[in-house]
C-alpha atoms as a PDB file:
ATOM      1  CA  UNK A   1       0.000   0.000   0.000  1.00  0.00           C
ATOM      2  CA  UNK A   2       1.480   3.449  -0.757  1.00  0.00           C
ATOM      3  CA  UNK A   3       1.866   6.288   1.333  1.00  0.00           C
ATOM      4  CA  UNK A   4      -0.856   8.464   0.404  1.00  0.00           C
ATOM      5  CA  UNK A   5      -3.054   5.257   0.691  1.00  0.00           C
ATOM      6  CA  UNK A   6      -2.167   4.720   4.112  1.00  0.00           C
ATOM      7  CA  UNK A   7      -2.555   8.504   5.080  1.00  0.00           C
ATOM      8  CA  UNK A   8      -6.559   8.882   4.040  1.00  0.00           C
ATOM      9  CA  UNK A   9      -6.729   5.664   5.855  1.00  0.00           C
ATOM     10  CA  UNK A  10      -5.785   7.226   8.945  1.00  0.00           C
ATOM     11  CA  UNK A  11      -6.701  10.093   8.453  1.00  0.00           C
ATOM     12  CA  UNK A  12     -10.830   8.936   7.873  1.00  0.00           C
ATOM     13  CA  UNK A  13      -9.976   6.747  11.311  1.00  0.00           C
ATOM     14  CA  UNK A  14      -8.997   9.501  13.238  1.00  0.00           C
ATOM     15  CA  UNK A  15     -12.248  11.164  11.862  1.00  0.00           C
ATOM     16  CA  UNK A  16     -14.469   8.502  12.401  1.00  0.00           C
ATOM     17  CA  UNK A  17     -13.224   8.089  16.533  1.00  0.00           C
ATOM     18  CA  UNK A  18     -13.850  12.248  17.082  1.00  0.00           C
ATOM     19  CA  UNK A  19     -17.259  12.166  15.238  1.00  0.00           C
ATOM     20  CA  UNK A  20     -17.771   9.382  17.580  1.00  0.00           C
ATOM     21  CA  UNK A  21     -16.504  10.863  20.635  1.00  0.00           C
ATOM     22  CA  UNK A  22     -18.453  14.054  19.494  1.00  0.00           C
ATOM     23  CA  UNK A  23     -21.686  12.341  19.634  1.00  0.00           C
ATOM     24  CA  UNK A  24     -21.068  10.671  22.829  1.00  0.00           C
ATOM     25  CA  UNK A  25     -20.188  13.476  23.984  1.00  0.00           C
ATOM     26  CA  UNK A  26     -23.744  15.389  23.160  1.00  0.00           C
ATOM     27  CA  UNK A  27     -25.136  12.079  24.402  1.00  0.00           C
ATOM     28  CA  UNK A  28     -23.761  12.121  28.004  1.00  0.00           C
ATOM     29  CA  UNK A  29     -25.536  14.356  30.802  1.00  0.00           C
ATOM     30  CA  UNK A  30     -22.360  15.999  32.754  1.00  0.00           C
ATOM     31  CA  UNK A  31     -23.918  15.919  36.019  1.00  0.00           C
ATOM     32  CA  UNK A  32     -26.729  18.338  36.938  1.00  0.00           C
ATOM     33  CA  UNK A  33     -26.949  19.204  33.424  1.00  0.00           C
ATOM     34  CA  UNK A  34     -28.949  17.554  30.431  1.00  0.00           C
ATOM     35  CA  UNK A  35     -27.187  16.371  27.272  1.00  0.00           C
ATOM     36  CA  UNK A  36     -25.607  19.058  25.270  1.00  0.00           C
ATOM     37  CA  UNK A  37     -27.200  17.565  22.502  1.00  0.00           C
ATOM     38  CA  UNK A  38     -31.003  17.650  24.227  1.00  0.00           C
ATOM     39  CA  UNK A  39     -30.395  20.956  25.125  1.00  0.00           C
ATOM     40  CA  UNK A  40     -29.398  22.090  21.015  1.00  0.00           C
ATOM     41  CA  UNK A  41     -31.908  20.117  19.668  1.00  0.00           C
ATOM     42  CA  UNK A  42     -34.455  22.029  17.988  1.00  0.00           C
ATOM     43  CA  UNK A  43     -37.837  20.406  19.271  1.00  0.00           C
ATOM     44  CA  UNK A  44     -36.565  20.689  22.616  1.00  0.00           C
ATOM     45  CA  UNK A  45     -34.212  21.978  25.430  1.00  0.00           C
ATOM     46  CA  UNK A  46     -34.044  26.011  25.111  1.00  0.00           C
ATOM     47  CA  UNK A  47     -36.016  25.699  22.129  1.00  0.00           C
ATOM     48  CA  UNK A  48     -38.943  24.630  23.521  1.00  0.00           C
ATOM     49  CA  UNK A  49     -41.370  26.984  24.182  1.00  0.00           C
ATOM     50  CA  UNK A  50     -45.158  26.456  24.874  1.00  0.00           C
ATOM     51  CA  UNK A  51     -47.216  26.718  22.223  1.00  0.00           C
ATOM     52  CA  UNK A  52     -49.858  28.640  24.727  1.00  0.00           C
ATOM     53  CA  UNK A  53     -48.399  32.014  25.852  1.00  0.00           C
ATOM     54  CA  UNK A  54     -51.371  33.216  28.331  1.00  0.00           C
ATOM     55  CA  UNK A  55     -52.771  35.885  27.704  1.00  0.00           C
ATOM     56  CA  UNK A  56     -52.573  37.681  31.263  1.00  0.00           C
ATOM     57  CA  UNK A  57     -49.620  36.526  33.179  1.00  0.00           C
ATOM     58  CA  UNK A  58     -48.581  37.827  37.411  1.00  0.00           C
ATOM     59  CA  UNK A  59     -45.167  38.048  37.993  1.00  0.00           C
ATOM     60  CA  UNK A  60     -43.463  39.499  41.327  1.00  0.00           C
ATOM     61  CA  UNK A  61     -40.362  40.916  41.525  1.00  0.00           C
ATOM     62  CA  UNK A  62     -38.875  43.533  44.184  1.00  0.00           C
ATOM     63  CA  UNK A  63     -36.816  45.117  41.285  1.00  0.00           C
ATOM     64  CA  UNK A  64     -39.978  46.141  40.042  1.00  0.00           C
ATOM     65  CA  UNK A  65     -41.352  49.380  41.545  1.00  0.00           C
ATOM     66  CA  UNK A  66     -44.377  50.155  38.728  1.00  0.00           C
ATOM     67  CA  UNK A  67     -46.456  47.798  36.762  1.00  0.00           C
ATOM     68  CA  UNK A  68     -44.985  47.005  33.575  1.00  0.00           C
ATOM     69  CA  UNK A  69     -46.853  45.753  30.549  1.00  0.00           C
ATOM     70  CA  UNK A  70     -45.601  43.632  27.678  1.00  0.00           C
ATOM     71  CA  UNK A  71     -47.471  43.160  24.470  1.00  0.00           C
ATOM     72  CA  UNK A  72     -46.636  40.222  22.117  1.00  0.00           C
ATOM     73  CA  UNK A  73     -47.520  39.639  18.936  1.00  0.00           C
ATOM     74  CA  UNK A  74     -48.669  36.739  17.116  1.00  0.00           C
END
């Protein structure tokens, strides 16, 4: 086998271990935290967002000293 033969070999080896690493990697929870990969994924993690926003919503806070009103739109 020649050398340039022998180098894409290794070369799509070494690939093929950090793709898998990578993915094992977004597949692992690291303690406390989710997945990386749960938490990118588009359908879910910080990308998940109720479909329902209510209409009239409460919140408290003592940084607050007046009532503040937010408007969304559709």
């Amino acid at each position: 086998m020649d050398k340039s033969k022998k180098n894409t070999i290794i070369s799509l080896v070494a690939v093929g271990l950090i793709s898998i690493g990578v993915i094992i990697a977004f597949s692992v929870p690291l303690g406390i935290f989710p997945p990386i990969g749960e938490l990118l994924f588009p359908g879910n993690g910080l990308w998940n967002i109720n479909e329902e926003v209510p209409e009239m919503e409460v919140i408290s806070s003592p940084y607050l000293t007046a009532d503040v009103t937010i408007y969304r739109d559709e």
